[in-house]
PDB file of N, CA and C in Angstrom:
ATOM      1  N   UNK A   1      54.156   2.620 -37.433  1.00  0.00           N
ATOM      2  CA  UNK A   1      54.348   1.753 -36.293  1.00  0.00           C
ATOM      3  C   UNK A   1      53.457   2.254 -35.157  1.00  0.00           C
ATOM      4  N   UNK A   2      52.970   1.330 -34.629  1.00  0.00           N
ATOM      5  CA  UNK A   2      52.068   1.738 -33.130  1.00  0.00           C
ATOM      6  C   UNK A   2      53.142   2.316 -32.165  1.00  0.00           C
ATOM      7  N   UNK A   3      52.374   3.670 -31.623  1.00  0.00           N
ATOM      8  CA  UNK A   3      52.924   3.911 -30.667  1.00  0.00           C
ATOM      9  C   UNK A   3      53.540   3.094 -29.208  1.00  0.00           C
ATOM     10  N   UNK A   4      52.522   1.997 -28.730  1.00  0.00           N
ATOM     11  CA  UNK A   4      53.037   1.159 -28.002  1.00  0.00           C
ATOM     12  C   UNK A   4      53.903  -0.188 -28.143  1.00  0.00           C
ATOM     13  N   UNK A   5      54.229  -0.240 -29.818  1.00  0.00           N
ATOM     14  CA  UNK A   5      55.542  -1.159 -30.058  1.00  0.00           C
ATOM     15  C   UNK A   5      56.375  -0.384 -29.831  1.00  0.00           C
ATOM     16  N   UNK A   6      56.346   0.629 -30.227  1.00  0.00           N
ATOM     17  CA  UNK A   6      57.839   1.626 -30.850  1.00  0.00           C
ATOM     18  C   UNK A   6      58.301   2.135 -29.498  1.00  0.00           C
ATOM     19  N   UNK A   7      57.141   2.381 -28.283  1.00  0.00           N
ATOM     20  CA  UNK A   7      58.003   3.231 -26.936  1.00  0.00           C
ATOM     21  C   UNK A   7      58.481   1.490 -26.365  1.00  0.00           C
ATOM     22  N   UNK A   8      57.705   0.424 -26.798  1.00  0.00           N
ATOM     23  CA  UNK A   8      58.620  -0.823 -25.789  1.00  0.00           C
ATOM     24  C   UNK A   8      59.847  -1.117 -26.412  1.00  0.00           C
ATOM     25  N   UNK A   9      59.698  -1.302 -28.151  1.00  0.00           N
ATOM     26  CA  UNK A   9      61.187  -1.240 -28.439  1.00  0.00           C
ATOM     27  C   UNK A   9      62.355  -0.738 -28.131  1.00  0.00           C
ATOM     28  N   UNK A  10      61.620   0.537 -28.308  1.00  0.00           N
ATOM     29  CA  UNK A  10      63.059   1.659 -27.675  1.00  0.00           C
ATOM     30  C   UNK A  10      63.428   1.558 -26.183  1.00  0.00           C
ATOM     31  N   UNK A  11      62.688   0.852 -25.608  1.00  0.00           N
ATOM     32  CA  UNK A  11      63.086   0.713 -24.334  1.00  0.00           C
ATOM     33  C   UNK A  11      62.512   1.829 -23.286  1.00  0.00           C
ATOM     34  N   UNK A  12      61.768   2.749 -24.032  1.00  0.00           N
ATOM     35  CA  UNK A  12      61.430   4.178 -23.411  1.00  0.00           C
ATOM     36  C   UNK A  12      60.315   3.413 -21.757  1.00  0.00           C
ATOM     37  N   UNK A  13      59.370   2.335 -22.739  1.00  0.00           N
ATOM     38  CA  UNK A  13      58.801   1.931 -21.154  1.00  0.00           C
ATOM     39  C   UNK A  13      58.782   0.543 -21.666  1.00  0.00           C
ATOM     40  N   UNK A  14      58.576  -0.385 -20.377  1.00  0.00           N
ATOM     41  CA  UNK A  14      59.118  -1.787 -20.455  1.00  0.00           C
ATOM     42  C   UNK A  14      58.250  -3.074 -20.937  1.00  0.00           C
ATOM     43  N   UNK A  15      56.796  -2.031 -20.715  1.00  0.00           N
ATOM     44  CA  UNK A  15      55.675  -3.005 -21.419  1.00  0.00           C
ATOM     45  C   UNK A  15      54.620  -2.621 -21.933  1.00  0.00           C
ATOM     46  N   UNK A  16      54.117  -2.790 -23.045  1.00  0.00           N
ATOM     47  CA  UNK A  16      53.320  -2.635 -23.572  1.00  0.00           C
ATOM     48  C   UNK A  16      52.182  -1.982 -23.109  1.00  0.00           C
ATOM     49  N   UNK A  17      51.050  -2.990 -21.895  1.00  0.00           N
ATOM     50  CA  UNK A  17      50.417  -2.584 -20.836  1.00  0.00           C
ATOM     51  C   UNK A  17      50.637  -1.669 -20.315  1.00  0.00           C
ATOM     52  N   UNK A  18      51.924  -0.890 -19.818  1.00  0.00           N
ATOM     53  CA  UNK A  18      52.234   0.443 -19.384  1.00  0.00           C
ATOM     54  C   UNK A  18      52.134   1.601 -20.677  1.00  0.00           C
ATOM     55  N   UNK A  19      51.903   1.546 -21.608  1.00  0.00           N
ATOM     56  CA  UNK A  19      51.998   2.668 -22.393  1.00  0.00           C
ATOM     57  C   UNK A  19      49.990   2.634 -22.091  1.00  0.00           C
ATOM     58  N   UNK A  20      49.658   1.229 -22.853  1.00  0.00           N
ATOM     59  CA  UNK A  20      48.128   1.191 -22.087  1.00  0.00           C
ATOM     60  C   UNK A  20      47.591   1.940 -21.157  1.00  0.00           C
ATOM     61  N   UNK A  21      47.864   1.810 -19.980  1.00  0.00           N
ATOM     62  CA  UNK A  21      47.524   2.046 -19.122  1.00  0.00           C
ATOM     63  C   UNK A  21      47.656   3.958 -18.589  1.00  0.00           C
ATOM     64  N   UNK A  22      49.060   4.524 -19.213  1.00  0.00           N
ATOM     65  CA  UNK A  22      49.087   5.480 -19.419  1.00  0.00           C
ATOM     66  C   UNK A  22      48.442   5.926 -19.959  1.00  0.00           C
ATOM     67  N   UNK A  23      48.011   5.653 -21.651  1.00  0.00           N
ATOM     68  CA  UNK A  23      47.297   6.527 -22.238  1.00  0.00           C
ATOM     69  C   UNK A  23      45.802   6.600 -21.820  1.00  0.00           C
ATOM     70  N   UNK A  24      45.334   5.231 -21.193  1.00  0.00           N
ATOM     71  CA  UNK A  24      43.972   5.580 -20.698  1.00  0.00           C
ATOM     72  C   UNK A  24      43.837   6.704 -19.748  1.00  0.00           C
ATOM     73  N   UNK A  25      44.883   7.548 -19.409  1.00  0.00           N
ATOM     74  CA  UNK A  25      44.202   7.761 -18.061  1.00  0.00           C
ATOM     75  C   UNK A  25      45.070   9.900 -18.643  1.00  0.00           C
ATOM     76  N   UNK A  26      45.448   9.749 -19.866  1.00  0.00           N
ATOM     77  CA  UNK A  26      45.760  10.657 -20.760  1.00  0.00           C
ATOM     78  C   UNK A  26      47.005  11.231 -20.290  1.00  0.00           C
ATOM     79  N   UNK A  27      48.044  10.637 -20.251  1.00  0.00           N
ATOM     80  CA  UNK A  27      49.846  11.202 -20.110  1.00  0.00           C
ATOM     81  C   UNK A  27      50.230  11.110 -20.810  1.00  0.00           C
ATOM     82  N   UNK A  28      50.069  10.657 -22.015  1.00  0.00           N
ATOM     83  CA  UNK A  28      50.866  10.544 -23.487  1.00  0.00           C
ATOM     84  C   UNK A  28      50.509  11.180 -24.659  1.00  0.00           C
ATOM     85  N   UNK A  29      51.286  12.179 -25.058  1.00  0.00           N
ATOM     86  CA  UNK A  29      50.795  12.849 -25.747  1.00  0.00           C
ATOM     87  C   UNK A  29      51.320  12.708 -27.252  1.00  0.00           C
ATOM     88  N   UNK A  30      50.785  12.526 -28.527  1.00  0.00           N
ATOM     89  CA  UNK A  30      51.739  12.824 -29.662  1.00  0.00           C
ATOM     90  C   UNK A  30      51.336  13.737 -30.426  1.00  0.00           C
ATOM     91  N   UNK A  31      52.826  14.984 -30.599  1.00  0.00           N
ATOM     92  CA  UNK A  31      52.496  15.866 -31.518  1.00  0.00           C
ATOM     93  C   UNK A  31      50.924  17.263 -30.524  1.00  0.00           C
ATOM     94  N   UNK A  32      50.972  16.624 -29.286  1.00  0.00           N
ATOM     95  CA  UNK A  32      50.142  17.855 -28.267  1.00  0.00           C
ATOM     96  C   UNK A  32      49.041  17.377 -28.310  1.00  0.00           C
ATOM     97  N   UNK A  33      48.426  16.287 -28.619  1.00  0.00           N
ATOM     98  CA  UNK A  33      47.192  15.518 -28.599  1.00  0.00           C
ATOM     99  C   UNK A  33      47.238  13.981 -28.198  1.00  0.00           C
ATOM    100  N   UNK A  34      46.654  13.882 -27.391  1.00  0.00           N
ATOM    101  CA  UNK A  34      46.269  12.778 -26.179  1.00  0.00           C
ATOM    102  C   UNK A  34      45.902  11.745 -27.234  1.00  0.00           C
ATOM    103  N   UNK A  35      47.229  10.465 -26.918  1.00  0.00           N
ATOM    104  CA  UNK A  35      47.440   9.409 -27.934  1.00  0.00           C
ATOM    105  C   UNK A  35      46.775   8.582 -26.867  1.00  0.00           C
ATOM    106  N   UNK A  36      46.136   7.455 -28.019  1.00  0.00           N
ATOM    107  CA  UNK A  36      46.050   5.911 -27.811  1.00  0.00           C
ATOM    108  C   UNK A  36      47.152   5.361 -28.103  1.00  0.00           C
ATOM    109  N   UNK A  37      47.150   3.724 -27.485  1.00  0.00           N
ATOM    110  CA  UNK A  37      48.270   2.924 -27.788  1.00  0.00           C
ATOM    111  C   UNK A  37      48.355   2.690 -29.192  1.00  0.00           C
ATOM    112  N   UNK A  38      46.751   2.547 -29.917  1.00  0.00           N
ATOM    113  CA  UNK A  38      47.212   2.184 -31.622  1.00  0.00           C
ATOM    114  C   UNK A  38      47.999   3.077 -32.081  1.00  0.00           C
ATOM    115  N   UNK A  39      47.825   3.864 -31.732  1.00  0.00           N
ATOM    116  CA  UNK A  39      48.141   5.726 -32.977  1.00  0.00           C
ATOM    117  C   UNK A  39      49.615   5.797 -33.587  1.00  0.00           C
ATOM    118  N   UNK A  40      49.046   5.506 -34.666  1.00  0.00           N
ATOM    119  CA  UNK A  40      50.615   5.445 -35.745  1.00  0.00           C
ATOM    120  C   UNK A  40      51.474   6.561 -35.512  1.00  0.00           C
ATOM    121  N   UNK A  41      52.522   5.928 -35.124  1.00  0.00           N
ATOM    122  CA  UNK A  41      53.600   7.070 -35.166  1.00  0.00           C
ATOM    123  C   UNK A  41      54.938   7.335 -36.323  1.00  0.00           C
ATOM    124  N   UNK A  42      55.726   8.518 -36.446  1.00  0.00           N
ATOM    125  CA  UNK A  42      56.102   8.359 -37.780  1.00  0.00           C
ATOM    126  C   UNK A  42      57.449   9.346 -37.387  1.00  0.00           C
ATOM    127  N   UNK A  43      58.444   9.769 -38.167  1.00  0.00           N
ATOM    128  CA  UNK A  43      59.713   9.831 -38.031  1.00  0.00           C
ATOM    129  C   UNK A  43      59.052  11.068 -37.697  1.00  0.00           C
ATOM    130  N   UNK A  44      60.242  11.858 -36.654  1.00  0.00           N
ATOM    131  CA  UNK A  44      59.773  13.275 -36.315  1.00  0.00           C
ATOM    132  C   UNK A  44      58.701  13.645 -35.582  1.00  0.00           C
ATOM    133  N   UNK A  45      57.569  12.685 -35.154  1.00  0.00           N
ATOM    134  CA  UNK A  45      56.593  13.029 -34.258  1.00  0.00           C
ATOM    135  C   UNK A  45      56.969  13.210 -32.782  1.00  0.00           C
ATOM    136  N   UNK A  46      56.847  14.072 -32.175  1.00  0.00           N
ATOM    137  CA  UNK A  46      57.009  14.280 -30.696  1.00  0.00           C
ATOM    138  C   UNK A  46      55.753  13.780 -29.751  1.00  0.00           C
ATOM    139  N   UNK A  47      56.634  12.749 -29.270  1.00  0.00           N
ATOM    140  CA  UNK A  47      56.045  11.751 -27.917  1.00  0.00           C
ATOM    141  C   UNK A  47      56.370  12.529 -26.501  1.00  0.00           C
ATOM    142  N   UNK A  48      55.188  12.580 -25.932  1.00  0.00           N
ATOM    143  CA  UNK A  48      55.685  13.531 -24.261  1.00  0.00           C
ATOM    144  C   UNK A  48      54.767  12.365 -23.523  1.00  0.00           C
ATOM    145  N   UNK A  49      55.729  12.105 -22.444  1.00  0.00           N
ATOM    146  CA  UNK A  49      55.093  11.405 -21.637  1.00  0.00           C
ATOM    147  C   UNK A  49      55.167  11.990 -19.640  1.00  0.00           C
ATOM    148  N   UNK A  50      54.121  11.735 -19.421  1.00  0.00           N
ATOM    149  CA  UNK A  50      53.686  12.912 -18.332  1.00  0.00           C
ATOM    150  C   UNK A  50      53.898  12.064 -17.019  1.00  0.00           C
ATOM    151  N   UNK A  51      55.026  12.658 -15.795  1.00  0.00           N
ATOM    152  CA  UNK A  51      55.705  11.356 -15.048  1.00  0.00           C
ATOM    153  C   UNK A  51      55.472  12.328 -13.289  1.00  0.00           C
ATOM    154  N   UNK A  52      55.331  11.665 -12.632  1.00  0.00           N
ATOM    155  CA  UNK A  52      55.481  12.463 -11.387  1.00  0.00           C
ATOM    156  C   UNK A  52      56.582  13.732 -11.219  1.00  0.00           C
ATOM    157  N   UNK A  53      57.794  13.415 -12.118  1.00  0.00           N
ATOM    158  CA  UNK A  53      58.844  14.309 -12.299  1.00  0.00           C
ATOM    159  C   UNK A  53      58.730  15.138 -12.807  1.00  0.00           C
ATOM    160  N   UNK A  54      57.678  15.006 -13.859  1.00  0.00           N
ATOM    161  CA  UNK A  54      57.307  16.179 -15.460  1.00  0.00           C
ATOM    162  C   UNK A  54      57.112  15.663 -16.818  1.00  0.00           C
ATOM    163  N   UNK A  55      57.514  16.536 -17.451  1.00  0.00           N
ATOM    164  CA  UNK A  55      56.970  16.010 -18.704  1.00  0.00           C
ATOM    165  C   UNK A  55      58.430  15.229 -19.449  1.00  0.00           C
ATOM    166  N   UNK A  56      58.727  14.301 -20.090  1.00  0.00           N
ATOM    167  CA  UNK A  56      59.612  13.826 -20.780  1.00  0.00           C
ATOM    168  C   UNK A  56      59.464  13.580 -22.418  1.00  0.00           C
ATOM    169  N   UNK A  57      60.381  14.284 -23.346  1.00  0.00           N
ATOM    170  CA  UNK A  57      59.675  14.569 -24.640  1.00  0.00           C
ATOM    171  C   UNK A  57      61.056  14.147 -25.363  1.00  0.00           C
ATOM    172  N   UNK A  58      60.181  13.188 -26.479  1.00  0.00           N
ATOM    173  CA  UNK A  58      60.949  12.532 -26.954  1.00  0.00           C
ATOM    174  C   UNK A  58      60.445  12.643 -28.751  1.00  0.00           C
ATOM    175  N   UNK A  59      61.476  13.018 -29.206  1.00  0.00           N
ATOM    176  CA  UNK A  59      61.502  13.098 -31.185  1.00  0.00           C
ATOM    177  C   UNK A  59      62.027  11.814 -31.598  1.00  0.00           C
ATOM    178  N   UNK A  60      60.824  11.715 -32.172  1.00  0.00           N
ATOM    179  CA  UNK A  60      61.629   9.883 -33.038  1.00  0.00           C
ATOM    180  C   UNK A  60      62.535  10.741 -34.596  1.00  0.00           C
ATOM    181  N   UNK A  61      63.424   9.454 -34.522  1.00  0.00           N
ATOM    182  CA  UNK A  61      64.363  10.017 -34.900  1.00  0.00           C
ATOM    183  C   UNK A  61      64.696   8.876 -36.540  1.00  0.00           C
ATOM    184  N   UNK A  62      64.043   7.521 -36.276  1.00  0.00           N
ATOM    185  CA  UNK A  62      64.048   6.319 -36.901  1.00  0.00           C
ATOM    186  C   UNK A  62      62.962   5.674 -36.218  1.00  0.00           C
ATOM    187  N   UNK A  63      62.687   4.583 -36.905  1.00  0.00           N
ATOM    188  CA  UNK A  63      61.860   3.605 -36.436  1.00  0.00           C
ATOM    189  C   UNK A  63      62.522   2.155 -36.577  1.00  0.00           C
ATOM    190  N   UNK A  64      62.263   1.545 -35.774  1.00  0.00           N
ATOM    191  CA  UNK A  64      63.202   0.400 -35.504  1.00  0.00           C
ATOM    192  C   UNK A  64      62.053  -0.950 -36.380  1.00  0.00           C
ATOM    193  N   UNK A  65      63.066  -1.689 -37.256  1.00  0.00           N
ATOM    194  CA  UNK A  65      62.289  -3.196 -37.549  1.00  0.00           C
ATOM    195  C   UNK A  65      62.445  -4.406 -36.598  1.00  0.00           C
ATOM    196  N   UNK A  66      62.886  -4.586 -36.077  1.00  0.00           N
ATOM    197  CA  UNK A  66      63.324  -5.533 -35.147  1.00  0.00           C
ATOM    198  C   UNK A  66      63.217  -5.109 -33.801  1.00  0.00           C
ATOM    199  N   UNK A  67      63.967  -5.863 -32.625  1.00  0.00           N
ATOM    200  CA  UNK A  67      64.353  -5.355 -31.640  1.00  0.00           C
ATOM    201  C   UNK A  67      65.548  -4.451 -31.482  1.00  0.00           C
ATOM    202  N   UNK A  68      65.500  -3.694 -30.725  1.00  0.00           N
ATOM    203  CA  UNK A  68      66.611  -2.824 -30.174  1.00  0.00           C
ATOM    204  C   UNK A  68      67.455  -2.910 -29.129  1.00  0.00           C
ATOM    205  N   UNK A  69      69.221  -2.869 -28.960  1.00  0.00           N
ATOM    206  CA  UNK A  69      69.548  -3.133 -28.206  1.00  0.00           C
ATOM    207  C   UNK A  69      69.596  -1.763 -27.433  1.00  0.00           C
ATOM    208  N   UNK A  70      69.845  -2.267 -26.010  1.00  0.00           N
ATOM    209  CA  UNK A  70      69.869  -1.388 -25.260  1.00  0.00           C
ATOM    210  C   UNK A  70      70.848   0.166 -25.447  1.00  0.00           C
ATOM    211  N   UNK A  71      72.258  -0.287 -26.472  1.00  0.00           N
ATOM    212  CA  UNK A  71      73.455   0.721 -26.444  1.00  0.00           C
ATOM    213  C   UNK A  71      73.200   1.283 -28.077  1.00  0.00           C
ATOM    214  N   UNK A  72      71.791   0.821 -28.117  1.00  0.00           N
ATOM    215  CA  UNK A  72      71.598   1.410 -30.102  1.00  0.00           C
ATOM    216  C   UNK A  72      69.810   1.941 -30.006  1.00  0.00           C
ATOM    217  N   UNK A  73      69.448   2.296 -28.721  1.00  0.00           N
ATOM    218  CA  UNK A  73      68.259   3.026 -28.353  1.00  0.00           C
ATOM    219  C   UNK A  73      68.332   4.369 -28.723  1.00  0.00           C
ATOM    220  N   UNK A  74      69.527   5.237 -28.992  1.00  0.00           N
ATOM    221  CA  UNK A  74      69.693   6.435 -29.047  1.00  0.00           C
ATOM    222  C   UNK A  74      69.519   7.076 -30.555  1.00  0.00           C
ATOM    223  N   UNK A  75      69.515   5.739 -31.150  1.00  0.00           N
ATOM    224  CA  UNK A  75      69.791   6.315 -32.729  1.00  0.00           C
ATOM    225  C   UNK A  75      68.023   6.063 -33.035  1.00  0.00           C
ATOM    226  N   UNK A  76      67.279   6.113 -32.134  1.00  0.00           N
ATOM    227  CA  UNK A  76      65.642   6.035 -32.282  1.00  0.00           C
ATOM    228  C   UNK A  76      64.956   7.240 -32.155  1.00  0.00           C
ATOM    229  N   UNK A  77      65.308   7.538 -31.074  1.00  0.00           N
ATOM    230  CA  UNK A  77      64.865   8.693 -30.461  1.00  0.00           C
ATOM    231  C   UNK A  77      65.487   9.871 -30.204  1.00  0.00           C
ATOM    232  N   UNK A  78      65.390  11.037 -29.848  1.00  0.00           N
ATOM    233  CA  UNK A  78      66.118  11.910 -28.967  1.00  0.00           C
ATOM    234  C   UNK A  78      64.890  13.017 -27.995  1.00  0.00           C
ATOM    235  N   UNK A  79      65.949  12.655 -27.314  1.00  0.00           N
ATOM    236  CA  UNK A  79      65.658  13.342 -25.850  1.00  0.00           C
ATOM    237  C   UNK A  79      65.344  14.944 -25.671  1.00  0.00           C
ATOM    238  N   UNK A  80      64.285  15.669 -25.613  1.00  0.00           N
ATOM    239  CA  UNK A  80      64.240  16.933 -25.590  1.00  0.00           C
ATOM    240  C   UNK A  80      64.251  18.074 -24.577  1.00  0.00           C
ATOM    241  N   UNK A  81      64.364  16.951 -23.189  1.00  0.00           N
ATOM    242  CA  UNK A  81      64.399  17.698 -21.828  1.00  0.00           C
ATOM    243  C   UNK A  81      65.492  19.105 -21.365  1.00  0.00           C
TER     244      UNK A  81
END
């Protein structure tokens, strides 16, 4: 799955264009190397995304076929902060 379906699914960011726009400018990292929006991602890869606050690091956990609801986002990812 592309990295920029899988962070809008999960709800991690809200549009597509924003994972874009992030990675052009290099805050997204997968696995410690500076992702594009294509870059296949896969169960267990660690996503860090780089925020005025810090870094936020996230282990996929599943990959979603469909959409995701908002109260079933957790069983995607987990949170490593």
């Amino acid at each position: 799955m592309r990295l920029d379906v899988f962070l809008k699914k999960t709800l991690i960011l809200k549009k597509r264009s924003d994972t874009k726009r992030l990675c052009s400018v290099g805050l997204i990292k997968v696995n410690g190397t500076i992702a594009k929006p294509a870059k296949e991602v896969k169960v267990d890869d660690l996503i860090e995304i780089e925020t005025i606050k810090g870094v936020n690091k996230y282990r996929i956990i599943m990959l979603p076929e469909g959409n995701v609801r908002k109260n079933e986002v957790s069983l995607y990812y987990e949170v490593l902060n």
